[in-house]
C-alpha atoms as a PDB file:
ATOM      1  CA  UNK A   1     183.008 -67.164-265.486  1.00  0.00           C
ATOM      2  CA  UNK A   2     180.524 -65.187-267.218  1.00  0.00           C
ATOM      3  CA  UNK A   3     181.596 -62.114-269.568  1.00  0.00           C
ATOM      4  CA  UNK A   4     179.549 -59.447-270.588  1.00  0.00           C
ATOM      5  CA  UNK A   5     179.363 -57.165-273.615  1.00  0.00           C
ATOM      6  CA  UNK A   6     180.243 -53.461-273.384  1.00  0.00           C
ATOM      7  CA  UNK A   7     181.082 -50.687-275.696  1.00  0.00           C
ATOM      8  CA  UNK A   8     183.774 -48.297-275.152  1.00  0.00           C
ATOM      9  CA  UNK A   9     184.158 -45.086-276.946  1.00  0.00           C
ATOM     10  CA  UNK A  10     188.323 -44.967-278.416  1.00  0.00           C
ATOM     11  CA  UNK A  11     187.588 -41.309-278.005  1.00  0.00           C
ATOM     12  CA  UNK A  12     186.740 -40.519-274.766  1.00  0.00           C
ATOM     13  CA  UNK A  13     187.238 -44.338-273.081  1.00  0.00           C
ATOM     14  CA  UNK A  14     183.166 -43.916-271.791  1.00  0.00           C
ATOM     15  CA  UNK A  15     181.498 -47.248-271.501  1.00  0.00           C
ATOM     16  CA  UNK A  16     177.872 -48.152-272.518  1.00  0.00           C
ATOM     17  CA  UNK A  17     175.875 -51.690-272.303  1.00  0.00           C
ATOM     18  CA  UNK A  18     174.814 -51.006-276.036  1.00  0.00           C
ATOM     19  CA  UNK A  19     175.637 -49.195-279.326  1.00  0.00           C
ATOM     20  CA  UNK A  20     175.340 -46.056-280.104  1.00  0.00           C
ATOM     21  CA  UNK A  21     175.942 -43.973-283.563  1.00  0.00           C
ATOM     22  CA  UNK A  22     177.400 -41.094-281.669  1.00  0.00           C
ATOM     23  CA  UNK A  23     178.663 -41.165-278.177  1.00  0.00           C
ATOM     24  CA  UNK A  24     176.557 -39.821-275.732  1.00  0.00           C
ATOM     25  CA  UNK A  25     179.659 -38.613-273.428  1.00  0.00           C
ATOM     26  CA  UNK A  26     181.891 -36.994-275.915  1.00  0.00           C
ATOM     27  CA  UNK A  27     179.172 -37.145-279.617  1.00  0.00           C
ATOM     28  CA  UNK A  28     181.598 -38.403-281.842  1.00  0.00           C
ATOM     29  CA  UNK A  29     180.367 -40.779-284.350  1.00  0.00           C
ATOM     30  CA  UNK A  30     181.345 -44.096-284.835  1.00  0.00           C
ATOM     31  CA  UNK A  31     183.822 -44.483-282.191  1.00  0.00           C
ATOM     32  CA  UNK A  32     182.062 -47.402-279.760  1.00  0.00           C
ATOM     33  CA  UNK A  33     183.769 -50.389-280.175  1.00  0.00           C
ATOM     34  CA  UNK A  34     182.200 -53.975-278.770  1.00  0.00           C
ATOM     35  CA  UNK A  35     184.764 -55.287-276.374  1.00  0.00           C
ATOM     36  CA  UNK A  36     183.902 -58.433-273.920  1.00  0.00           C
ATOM     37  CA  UNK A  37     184.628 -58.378-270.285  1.00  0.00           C
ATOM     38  CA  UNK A  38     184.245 -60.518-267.358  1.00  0.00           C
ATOM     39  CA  UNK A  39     181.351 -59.141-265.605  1.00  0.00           C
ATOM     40  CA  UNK A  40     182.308 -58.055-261.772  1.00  0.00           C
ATOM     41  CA  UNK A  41     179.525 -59.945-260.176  1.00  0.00           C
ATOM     42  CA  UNK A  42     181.465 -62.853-261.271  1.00  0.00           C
ATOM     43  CA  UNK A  43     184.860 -61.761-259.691  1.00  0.00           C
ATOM     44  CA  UNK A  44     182.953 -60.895-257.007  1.00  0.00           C
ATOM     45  CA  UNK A  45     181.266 -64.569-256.219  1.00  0.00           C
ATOM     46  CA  UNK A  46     184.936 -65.901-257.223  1.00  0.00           C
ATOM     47  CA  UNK A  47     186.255 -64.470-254.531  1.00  0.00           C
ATOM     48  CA  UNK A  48     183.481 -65.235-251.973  1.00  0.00           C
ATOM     49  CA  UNK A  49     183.697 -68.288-252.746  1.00  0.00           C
ATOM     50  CA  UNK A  50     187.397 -69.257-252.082  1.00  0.00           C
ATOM     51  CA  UNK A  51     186.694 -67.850-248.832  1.00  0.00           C
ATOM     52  CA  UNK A  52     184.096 -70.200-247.800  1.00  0.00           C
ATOM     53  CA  UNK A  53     184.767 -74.239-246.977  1.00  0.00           C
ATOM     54  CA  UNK A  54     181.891 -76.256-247.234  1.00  0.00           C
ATOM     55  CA  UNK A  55     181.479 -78.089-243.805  1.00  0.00           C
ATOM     56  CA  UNK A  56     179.300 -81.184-242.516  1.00  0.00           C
ATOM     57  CA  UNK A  57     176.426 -80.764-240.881  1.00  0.00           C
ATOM     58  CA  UNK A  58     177.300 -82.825-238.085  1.00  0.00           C
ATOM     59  CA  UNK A  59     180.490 -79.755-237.507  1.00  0.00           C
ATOM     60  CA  UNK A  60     177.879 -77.172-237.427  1.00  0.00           C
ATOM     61  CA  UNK A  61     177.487 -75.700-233.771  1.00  0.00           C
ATOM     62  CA  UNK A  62     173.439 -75.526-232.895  1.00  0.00           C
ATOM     63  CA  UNK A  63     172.863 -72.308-230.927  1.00  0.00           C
ATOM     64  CA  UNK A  64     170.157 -72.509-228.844  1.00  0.00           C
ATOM     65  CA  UNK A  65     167.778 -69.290-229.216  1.00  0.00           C
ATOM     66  CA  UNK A  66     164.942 -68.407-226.396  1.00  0.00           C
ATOM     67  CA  UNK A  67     162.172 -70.922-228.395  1.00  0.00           C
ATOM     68  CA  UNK A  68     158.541 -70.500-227.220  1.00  0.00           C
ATOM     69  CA  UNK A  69     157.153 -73.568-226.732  1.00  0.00           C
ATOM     70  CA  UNK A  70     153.615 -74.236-228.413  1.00  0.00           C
ATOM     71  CA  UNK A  71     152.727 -76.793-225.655  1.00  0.00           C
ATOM     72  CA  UNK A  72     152.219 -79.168-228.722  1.00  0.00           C
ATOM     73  CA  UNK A  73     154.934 -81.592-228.519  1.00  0.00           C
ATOM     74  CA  UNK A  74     155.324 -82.667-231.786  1.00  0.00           C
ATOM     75  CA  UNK A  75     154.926 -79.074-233.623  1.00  0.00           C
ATOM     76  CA  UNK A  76     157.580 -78.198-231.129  1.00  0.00           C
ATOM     77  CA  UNK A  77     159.831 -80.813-232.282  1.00  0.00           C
ATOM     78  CA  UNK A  78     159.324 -80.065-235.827  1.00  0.00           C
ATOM     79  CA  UNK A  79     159.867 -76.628-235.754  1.00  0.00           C
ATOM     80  CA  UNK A  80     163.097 -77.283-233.673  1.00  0.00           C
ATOM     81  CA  UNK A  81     162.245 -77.119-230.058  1.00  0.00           C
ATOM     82  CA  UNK A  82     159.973 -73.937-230.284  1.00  0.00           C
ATOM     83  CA  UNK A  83     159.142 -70.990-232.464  1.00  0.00           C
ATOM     84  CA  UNK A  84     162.220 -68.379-232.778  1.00  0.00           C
ATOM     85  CA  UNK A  85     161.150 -64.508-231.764  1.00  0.00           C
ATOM     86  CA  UNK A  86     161.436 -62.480-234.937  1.00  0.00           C
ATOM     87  CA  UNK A  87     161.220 -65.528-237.613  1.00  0.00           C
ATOM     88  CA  UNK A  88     159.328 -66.238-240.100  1.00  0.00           C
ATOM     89  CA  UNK A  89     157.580 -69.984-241.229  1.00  0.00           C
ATOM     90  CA  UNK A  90     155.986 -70.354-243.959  1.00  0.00           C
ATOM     91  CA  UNK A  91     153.009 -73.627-243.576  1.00  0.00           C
ATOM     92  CA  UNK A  92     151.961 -74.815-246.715  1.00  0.00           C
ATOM     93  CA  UNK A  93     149.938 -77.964-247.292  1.00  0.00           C
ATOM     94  CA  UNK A  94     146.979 -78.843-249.820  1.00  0.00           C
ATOM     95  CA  UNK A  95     143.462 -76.740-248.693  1.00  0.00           C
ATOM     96  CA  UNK A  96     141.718 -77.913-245.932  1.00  0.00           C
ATOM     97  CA  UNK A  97     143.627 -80.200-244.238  1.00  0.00           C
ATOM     98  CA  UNK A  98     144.216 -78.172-241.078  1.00  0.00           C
ATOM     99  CA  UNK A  99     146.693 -75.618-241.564  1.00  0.00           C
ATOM    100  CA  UNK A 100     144.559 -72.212-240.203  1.00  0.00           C
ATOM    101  CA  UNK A 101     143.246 -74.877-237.161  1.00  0.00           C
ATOM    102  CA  UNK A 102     146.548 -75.669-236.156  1.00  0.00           C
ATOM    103  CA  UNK A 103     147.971 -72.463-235.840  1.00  0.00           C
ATOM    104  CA  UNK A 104     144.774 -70.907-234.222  1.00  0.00           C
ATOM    105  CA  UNK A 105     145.685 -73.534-231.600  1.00  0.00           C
ATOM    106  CA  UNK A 106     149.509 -72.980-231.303  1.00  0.00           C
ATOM    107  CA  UNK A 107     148.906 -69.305-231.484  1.00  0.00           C
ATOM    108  CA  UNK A 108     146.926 -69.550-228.894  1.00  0.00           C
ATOM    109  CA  UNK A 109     148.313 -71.082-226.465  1.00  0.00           C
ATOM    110  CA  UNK A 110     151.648 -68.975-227.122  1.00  0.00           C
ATOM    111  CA  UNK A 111     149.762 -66.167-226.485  1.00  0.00           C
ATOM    112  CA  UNK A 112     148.013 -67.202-223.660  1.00  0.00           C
ATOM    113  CA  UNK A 113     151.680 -67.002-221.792  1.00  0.00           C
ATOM    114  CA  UNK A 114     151.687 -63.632-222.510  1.00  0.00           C
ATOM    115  CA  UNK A 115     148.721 -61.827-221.602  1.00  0.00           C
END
């Protein structure tokens, strides 16, 4: 677990990521003192993660969406079975070897379905 640093006035109990000569909540001097805590994030994630159980992949239910199919059998297969409504792809590749011709094609032949 991760702590973190924080200094607490023995004044007024305020808490501040860094030192101070006088306490910006109550100005006394010289009353921050360094203490080390664990940092919430990391309780948080703690927690999260007892809650989750990894699983295998051959447990995890597919749920079929509404793909549009390209008409190009093999981009269809490698982006699942179709492009999802509302996602996102990225297609990266080195320069020139096709990457704006392919999806001028696929584009256009999902679009043609809906004009």
């Amino acid at each position: 677990m991760k702590s973190r640093t924080s200094f607490v006035c023995q004044q007024c109990s305020a808490e501040f990521p860094q030192w101070y000569g006088k306490c910006p909540g109550c100005g006394q001097w010289n009353t921050l003192v360094e203490t080390v805590r664990e940092s919430k994030n990391s309780e948080l994630r703690m927690k999260n993660r007892s809650q989750s159980t990894p699983q295998k992949l051959s447990d995890v239910k597919h749920i079929e969406k509404n793909r549009l199919k390209s008409g190009f059998g093999e981009f269809d297969r490698v982006m699942g079975g179709g492009i999802v409504p509302g996602s996102v792809t990225l297609l990266a590749g080195d320069p020139g070897i096709g990457k704006s011709t392919l999806l001028l094609h696929v584009l256009s032949a999902v679009g043609g379905m809906y004009v």
